[in-house]
C-alpha atoms as a PDB file:
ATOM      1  CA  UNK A   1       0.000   0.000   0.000  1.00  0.00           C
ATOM      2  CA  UNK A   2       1.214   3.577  -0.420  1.00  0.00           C
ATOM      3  CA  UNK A   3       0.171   5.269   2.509  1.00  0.00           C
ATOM      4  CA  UNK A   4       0.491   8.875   3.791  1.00  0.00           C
ATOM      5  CA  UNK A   5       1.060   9.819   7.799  1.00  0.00           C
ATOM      6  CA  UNK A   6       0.164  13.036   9.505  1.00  0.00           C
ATOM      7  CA  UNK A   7       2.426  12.753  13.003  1.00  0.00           C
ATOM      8  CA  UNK A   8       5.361  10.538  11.637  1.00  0.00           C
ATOM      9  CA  UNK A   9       7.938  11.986  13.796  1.00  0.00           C
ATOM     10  CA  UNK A  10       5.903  11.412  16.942  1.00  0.00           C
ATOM     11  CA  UNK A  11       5.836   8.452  19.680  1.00  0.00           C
ATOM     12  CA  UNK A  12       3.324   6.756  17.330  1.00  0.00           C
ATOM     13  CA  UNK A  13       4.439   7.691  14.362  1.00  0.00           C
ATOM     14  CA  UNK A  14       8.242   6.702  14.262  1.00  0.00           C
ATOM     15  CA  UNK A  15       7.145   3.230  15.002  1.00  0.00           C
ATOM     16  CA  UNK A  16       4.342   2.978  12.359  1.00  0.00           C
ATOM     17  CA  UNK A  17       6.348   4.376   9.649  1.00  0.00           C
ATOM     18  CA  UNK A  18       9.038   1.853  10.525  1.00  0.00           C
ATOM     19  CA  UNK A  19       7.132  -1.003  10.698  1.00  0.00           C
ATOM     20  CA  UNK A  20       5.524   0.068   7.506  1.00  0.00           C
ATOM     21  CA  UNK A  21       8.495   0.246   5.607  1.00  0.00           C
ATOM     22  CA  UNK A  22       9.955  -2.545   7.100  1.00  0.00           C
ATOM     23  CA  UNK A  23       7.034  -4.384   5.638  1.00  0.00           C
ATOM     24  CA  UNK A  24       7.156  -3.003   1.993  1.00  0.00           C
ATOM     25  CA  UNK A  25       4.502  -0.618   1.952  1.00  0.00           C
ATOM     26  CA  UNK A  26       5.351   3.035   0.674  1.00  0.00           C
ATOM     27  CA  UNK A  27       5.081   5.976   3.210  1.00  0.00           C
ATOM     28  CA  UNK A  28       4.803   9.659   2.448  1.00  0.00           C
ATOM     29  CA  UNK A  29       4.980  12.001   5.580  1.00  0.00           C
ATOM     30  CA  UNK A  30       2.545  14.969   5.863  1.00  0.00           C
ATOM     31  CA  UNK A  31       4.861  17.576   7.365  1.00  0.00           C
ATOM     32  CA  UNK A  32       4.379  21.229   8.302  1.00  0.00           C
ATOM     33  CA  UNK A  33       7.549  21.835   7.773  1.00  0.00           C
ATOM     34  CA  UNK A  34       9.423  22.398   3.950  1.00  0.00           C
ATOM     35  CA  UNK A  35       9.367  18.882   2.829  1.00  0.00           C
ATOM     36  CA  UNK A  36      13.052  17.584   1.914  1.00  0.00           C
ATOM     37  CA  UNK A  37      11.981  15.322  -0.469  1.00  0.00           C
ATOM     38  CA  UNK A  38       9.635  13.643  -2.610  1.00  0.00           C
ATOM     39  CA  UNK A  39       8.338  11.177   0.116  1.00  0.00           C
ATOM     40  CA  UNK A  40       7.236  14.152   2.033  1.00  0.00           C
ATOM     41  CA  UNK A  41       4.208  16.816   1.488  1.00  0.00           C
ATOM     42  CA  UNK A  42       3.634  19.726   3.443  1.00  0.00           C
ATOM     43  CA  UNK A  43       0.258  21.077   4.863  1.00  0.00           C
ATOM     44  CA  UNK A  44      -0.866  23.666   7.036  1.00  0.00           C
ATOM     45  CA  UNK A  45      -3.918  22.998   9.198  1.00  0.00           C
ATOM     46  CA  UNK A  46      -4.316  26.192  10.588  1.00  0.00           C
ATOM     47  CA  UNK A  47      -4.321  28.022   7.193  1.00  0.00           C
ATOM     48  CA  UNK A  48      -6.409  24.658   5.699  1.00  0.00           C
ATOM     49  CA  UNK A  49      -3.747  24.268   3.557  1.00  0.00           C
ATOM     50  CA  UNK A  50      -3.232  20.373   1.875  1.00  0.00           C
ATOM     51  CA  UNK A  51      -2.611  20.078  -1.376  1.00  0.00           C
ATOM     52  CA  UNK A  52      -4.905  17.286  -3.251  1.00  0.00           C
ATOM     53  CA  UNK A  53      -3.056  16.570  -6.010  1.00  0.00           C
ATOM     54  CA  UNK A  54      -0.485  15.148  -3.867  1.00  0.00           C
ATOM     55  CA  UNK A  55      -2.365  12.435  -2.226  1.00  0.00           C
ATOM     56  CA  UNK A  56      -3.356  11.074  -5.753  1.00  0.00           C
ATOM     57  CA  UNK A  57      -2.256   7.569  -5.763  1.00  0.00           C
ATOM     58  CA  UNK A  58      -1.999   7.204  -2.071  1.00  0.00           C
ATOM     59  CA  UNK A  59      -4.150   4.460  -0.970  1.00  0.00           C
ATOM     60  CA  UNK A  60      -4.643   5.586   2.426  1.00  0.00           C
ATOM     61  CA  UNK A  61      -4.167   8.637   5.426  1.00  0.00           C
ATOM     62  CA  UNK A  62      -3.216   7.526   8.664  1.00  0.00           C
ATOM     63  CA  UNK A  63      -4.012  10.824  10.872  1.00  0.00           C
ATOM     64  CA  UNK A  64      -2.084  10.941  14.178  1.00  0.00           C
ATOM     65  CA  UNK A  65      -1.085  14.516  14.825  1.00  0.00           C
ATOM     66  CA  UNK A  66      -2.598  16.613  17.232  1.00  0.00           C
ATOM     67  CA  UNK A  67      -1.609  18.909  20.267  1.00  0.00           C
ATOM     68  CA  UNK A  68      -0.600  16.695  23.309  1.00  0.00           C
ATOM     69  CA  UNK A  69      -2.661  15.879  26.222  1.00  0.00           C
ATOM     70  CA  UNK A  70      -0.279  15.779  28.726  1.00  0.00           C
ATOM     71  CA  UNK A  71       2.160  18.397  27.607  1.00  0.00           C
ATOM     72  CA  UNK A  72       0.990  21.720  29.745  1.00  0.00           C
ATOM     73  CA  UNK A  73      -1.731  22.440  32.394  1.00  0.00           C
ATOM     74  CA  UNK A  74      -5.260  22.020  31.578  1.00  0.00           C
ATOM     75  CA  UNK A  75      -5.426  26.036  31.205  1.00  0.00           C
ATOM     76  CA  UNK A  76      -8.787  27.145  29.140  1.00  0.00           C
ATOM     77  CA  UNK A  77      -6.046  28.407  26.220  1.00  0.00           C
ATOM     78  CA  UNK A  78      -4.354  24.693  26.036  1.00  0.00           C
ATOM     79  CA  UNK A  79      -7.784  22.815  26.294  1.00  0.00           C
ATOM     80  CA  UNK A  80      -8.661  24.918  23.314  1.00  0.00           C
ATOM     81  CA  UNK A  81      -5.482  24.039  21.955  1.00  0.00           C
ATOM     82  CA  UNK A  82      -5.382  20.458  22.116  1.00  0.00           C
ATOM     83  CA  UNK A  83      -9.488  20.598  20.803  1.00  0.00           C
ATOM     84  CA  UNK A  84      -8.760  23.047  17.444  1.00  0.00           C
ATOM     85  CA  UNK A  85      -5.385  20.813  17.049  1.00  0.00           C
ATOM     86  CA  UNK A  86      -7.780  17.229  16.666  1.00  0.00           C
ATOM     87  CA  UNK A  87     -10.558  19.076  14.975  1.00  0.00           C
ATOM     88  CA  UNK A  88      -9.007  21.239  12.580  1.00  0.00           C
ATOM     89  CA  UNK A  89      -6.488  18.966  11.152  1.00  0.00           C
ATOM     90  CA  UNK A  90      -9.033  16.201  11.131  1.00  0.00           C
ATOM     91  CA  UNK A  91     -11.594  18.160   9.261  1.00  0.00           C
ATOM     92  CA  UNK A  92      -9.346  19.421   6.497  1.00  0.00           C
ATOM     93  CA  UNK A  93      -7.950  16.012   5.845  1.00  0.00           C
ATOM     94  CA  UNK A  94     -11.512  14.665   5.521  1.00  0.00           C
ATOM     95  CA  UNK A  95     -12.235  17.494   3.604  1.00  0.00           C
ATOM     96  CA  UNK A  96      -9.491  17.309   1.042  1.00  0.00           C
ATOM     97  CA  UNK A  97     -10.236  13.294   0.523  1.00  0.00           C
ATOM     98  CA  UNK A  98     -14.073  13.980   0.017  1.00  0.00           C
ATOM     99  CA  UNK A  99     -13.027  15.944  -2.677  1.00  0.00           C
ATOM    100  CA  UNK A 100     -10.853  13.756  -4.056  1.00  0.00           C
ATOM    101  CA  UNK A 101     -13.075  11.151  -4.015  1.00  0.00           C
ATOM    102  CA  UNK A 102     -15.756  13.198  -5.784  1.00  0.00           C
ATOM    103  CA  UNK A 103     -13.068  13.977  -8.552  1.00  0.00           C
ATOM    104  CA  UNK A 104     -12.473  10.802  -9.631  1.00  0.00           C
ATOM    105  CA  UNK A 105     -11.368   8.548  -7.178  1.00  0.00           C
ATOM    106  CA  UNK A 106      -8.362   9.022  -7.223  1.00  0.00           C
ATOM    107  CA  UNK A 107      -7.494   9.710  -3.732  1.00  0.00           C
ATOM    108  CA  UNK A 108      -6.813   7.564  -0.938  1.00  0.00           C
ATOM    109  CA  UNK A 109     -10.101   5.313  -0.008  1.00  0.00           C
ATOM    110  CA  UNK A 110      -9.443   4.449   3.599  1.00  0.00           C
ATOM    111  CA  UNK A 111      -8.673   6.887   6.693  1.00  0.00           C
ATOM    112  CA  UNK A 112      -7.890   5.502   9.916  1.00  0.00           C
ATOM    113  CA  UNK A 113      -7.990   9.029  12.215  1.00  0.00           C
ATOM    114  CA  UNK A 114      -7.128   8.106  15.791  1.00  0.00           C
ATOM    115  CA  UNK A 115      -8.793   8.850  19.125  1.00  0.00           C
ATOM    116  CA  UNK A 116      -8.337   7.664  22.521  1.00  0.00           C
ATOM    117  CA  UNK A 117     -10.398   5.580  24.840  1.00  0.00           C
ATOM    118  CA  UNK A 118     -10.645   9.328  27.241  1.00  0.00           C
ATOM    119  CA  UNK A 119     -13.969   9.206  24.984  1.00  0.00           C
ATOM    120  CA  UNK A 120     -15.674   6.973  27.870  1.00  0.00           C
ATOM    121  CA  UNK A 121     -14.708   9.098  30.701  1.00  0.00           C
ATOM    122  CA  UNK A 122     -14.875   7.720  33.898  1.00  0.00           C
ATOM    123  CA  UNK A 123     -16.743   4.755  34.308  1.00  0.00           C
ATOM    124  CA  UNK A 124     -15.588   3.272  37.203  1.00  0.00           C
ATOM    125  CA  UNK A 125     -15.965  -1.126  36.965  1.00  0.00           C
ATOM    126  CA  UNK A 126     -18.273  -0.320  33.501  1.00  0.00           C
ATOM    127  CA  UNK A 127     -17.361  -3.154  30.973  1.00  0.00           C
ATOM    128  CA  UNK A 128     -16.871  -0.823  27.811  1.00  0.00           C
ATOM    129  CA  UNK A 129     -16.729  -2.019  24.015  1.00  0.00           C
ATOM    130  CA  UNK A 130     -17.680   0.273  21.153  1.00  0.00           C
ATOM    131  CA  UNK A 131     -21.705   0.360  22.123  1.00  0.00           C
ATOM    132  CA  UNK A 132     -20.842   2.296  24.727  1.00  0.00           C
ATOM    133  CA  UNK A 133     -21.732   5.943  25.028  1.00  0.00           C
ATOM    134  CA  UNK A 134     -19.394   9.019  25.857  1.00  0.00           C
ATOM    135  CA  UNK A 135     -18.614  10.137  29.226  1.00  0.00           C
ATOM    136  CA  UNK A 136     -19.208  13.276  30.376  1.00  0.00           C
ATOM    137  CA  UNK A 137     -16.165  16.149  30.965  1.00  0.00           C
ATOM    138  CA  UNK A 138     -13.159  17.484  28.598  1.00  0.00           C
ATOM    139  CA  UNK A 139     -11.824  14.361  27.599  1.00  0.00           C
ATOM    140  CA  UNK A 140     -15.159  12.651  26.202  1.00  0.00           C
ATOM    141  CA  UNK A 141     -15.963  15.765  24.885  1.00  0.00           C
ATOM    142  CA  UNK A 142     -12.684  16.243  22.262  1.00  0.00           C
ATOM    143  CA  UNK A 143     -13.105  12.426  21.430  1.00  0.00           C
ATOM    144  CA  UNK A 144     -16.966  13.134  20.275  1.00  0.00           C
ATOM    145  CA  UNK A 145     -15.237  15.983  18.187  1.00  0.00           C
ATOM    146  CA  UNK A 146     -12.427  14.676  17.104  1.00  0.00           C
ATOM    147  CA  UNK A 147     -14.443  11.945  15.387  1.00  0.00           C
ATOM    148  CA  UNK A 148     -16.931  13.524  14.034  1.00  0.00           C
ATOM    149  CA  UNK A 149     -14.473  15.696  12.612  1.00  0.00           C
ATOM    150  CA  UNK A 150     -13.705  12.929   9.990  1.00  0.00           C
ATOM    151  CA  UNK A 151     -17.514  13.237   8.810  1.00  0.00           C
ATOM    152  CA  UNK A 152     -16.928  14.578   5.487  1.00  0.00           C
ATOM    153  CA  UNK A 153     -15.239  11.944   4.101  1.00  0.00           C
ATOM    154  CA  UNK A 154     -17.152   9.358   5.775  1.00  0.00           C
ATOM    155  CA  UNK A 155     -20.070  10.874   3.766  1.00  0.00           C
ATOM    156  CA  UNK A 156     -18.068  10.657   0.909  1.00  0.00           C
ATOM    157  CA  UNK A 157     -18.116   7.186   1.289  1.00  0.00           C
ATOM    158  CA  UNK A 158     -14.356   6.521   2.503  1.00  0.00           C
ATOM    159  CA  UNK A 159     -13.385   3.959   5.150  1.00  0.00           C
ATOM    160  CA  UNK A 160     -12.813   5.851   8.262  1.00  0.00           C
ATOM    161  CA  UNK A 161     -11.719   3.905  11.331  1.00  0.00           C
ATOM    162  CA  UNK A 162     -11.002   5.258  14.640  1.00  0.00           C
ATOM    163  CA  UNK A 163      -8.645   3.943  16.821  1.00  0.00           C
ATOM    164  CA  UNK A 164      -9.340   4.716  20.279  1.00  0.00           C
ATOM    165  CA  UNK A 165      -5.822   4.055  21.673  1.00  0.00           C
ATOM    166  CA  UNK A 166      -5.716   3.200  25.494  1.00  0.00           C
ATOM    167  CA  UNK A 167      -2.016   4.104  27.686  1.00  0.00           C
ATOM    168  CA  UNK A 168       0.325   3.353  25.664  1.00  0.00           C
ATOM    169  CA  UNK A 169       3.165   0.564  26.827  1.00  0.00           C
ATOM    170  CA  UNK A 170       7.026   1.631  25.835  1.00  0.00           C
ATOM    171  CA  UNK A 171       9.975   2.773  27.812  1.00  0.00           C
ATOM    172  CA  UNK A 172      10.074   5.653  24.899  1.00  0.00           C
ATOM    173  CA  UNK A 173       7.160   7.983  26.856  1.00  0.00           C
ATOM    174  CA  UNK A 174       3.863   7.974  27.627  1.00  0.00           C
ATOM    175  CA  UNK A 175       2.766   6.673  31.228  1.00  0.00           C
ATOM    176  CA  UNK A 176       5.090   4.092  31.041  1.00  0.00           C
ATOM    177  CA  UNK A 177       8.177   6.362  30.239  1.00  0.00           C
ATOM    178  CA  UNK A 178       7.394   9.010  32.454  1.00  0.00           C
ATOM    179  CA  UNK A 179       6.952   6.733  35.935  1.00  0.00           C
ATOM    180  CA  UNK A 180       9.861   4.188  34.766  1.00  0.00           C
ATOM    181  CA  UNK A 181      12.341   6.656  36.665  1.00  0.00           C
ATOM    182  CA  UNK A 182      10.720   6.469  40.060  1.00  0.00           C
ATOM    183  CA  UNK A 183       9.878   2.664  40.106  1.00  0.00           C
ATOM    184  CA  UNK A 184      13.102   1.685  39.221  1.00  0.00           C
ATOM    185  CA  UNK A 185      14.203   3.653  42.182  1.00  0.00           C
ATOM    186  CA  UNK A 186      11.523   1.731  43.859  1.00  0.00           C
ATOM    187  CA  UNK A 187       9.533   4.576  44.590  1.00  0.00           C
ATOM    188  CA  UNK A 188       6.273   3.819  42.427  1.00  0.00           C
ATOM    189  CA  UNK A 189       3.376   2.890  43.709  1.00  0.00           C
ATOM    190  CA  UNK A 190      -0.835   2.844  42.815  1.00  0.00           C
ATOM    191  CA  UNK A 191      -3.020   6.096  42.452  1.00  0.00           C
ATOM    192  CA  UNK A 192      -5.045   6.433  45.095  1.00  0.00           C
ATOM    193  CA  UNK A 193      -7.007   3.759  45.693  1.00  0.00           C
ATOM    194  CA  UNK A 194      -5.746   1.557  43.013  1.00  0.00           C
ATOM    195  CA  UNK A 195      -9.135   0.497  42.077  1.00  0.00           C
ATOM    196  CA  UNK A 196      -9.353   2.402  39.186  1.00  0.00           C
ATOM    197  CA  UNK A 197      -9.036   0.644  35.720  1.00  0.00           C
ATOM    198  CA  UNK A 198      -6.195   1.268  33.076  1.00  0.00           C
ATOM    199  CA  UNK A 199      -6.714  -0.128  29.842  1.00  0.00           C
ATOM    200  CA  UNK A 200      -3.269  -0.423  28.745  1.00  0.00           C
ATOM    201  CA  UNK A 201      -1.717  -1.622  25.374  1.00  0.00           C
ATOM    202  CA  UNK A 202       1.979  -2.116  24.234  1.00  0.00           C
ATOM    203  CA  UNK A 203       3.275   0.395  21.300  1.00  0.00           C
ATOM    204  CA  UNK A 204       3.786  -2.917  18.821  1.00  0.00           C
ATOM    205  CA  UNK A 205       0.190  -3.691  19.354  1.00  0.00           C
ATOM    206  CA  UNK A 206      -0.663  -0.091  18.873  1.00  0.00           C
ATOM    207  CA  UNK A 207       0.915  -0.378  15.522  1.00  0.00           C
ATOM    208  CA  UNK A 208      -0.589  -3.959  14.610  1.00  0.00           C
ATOM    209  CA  UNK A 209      -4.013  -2.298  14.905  1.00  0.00           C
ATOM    210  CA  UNK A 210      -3.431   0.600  12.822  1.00  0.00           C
ATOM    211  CA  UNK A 211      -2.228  -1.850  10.320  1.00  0.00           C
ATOM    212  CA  UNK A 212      -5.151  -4.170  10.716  1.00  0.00           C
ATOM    213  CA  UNK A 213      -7.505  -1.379  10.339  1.00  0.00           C
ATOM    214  CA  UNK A 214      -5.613  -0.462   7.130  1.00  0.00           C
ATOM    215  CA  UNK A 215      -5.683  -4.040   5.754  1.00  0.00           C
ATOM    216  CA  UNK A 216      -8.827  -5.207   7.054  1.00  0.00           C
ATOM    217  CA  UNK A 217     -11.988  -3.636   4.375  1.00  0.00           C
ATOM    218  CA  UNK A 218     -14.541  -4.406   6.301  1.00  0.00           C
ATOM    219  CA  UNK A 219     -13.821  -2.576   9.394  1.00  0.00           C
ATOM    220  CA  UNK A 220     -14.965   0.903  10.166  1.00  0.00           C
ATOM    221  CA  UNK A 221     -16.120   3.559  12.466  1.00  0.00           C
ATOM    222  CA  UNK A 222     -14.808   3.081  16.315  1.00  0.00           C
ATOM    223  CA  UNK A 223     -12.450   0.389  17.714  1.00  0.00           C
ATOM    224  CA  UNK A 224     -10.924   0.025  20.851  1.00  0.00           C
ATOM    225  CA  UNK A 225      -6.727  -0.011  20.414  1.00  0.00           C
ATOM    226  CA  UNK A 226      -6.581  -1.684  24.274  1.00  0.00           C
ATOM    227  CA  UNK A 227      -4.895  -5.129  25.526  1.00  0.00           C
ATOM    228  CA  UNK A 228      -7.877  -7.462  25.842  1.00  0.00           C
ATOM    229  CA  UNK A 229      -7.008  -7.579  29.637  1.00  0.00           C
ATOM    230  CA  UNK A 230      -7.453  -4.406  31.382  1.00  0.00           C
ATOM    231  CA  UNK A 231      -6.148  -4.223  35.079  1.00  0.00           C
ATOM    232  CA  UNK A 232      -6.818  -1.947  37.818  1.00  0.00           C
ATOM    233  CA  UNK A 233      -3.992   0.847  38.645  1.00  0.00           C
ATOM    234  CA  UNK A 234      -3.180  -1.465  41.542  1.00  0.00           C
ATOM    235  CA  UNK A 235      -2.536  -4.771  39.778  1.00  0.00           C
ATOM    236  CA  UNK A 236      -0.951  -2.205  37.383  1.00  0.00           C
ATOM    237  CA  UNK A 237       1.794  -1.359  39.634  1.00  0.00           C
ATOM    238  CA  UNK A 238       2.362  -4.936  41.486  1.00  0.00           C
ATOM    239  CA  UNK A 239       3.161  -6.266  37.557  1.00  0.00           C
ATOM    240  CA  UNK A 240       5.674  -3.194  36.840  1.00  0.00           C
ATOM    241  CA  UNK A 241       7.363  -3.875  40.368  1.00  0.00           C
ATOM    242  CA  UNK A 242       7.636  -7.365  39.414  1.00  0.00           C
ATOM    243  CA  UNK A 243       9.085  -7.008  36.292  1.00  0.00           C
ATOM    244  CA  UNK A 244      11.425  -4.375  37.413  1.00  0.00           C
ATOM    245  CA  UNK A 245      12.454  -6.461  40.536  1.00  0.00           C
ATOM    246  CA  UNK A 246      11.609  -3.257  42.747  1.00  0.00           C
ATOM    247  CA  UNK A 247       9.128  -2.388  45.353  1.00  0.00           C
ATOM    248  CA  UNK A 248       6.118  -0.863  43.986  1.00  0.00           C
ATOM    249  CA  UNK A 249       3.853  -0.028  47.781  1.00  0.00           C
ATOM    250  CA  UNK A 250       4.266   3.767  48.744  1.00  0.00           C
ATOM    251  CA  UNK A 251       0.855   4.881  47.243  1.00  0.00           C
ATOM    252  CA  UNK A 252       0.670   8.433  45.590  1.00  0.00           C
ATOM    253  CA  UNK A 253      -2.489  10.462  47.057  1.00  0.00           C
ATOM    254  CA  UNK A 254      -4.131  12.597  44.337  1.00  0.00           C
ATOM    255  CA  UNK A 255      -2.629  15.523  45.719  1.00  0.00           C
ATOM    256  CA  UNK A 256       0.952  15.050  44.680  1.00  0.00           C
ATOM    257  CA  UNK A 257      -0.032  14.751  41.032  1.00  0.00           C
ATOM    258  CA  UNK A 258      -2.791  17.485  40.845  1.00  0.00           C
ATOM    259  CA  UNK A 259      -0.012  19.391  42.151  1.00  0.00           C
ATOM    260  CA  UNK A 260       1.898  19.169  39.679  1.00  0.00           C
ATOM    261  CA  UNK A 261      -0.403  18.795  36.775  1.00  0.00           C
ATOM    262  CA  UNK A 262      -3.571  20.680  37.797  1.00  0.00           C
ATOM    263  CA  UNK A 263      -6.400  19.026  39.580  1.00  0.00           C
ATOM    264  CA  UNK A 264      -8.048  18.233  36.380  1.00  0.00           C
ATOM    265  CA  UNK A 265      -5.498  16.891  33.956  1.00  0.00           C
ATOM    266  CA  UNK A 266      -4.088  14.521  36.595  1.00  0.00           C
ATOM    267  CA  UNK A 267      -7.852  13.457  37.641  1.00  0.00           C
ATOM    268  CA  UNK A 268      -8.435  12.910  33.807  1.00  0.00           C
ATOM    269  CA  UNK A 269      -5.356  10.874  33.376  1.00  0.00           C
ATOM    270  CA  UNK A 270      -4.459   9.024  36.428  1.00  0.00           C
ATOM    271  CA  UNK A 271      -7.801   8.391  38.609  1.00  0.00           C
ATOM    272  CA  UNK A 272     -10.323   7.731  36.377  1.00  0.00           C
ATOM    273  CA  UNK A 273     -11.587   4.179  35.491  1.00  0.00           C
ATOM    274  CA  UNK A 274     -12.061   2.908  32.377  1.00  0.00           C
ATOM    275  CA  UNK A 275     -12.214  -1.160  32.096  1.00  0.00           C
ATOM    276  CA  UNK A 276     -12.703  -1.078  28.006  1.00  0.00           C
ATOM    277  CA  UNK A 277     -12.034  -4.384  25.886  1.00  0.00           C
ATOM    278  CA  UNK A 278     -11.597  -4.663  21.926  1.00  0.00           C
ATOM    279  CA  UNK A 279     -14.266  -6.801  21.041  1.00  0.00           C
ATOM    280  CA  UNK A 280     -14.485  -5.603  17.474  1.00  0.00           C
ATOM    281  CA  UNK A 281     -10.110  -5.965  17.001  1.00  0.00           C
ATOM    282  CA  UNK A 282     -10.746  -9.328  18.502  1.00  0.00           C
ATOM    283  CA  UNK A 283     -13.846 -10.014  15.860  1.00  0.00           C
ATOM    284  CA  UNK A 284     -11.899  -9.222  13.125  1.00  0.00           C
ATOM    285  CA  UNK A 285      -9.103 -11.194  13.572  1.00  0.00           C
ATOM    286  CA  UNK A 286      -6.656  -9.436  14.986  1.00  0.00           C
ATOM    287  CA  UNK A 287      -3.909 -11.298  16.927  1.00  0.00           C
ATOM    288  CA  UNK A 288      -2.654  -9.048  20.253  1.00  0.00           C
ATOM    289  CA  UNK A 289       1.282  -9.379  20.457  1.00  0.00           C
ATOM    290  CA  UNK A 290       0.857  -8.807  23.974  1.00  0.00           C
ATOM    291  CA  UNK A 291      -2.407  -9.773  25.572  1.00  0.00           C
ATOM    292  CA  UNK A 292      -1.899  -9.509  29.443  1.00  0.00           C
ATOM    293  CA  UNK A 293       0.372  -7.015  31.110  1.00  0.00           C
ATOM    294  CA  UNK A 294       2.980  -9.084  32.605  1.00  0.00           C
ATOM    295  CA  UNK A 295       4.229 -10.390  29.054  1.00  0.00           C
ATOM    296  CA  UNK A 296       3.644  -7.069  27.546  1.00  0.00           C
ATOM    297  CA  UNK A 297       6.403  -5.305  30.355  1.00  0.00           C
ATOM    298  CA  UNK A 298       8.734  -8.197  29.667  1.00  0.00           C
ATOM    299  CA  UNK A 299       8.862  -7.624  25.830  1.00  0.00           C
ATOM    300  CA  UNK A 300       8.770  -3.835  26.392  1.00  0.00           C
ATOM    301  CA  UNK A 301      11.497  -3.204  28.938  1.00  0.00           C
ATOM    302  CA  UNK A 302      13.215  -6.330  27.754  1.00  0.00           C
ATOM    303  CA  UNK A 303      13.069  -8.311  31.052  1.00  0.00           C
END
């Protein structure tokens, strides 16, 4: 397949475009930068700026940029920047591929436009698949928009999956990368409570899905891009502590993290519960690399 990547230089998007390549398929980055050369286009979301005649011949758009959730204080400015950075770019790539496809057909035919499984909110012991409504708050309320940002070229009749990606398993950041630090020290320990579910999946399997929702032509509209065994934060840490060979018991009241990343954001990402499973991955054949946490750690952190 030739297809083109918003986000390639990102935590997600290294990997994909590497195990893309690896596997023979052709990869053109979107960039906002100057591209450097021909397997790179440039586009401007803000200025809705993409040109069409360069995705002719690309079979499909894998969208994964957008402003990131963790990367500054839940201020009403950065809320409305991580919303406008999922919407707008979203919208203009769904835009310029319903056009496409009403020139022709000559554009690419499948989109897969992430999201993230903060569309359920917190749900506390709620078994979630994709039948499940939205939560309620910030989170839920970018996912709803985010998606239905890819409308247009949904109504054009392209295949538009979304990936709602769970926390994301790799030394290289996300949750994983950021607490590695303190429980190798042996200083980690559950969130409150503990009781709060994490659906967790490793970056390969991240990857696998976005490839089997390229590959796969009858799949479409929301999947769930989570391990099909979701633990609670407490089970959570016990595995990591294992695997590490560290004590993982000095539990982190709510208070040290809100400090430090606002009451909101760290409620949002730390404390809330959301115990979703991939029924329609699992449906459609997809094999999980690393179905239960333990195994998924080992192969991660190599231990």
């Amino acid at each position: 397949m030739h297809v083109a990547i918003t986000g390639s230089s990102g935590f997600l998007g290294t990997a994909l475009t590497s195990f893309l390549t690896a596997g023979g398929h052709e990869v053109t980055r979107i960039v906002r930068r100057p591209p450097t050369g021909s397997g790179e286009i440039r586009w401007d979301p803000q200025a809705g700026e993409l040109d069409p005649e360069a995705l002719r011949g690309v079979d499909a758009i894998v969208h994964l940029a957008g402003e990131g959730i963790a990367e500054r204080r839940w201020t009403d400015a950065q809320k409305r920047r991580i919303l406008e950075s999922r919407t707008t770019g979203t919208t203009l790539i769904a835009r310029t591929m319903a056009a496409l496809a009403g020139d022709g057909g000559q554009g690419p035919r499948t989109l897969v436009s992430v999201s993230a499984i903060g569309y359920y909110g917190d749900r506390g012991d709620e078994v979630l698949t994709t039948d499940a409504g939205p939560g309620s708050g910030f989170l839920p309320d970018v996912c709803v928009a985010w998606e239905a940002a890819a409308d247009p070229a949904r109504q054009a009749g392209i295949r538009v999956v979304h990936p709602r990606i769970g926390i994301v398993q790799s030394p290289d950041g996300g949750a994983l990368g950021r607490s590695l630090p303190l429980f190798k020290l042996g200083l980690g320990g559950r969130f409150g409570s503990g009781r709060q579910y994490w659906s967790w999946i490793t970056r390969d399997d991240v990857v696998g899905v976005i490839h089997h929702a390229l590959v796969a032509p009858d799949l479409s509209g929301a999947i769930n891009a989570t391990a099909p065994n979701p633990v609670t934060n407490a089970e959570y840490t016990r595995i990591l502590g294992r695997v590490l060979g560290r004590p993982a018991v000095l539990p982190i009241p709510k208070a040290g993290p809100a400090a430090l990343l606002g009451f909101e954001l760290a409620g949002d990402l730390l404390f809330s519960s959301a115990r979703v499973l991939p029924e329609n991955v699992l449906a459609s054949g997809y094999n999980f690399q690393h179905p239960t946490l333990e195994a998924g750690l080992r192969a991660t952190l190599g231990r």
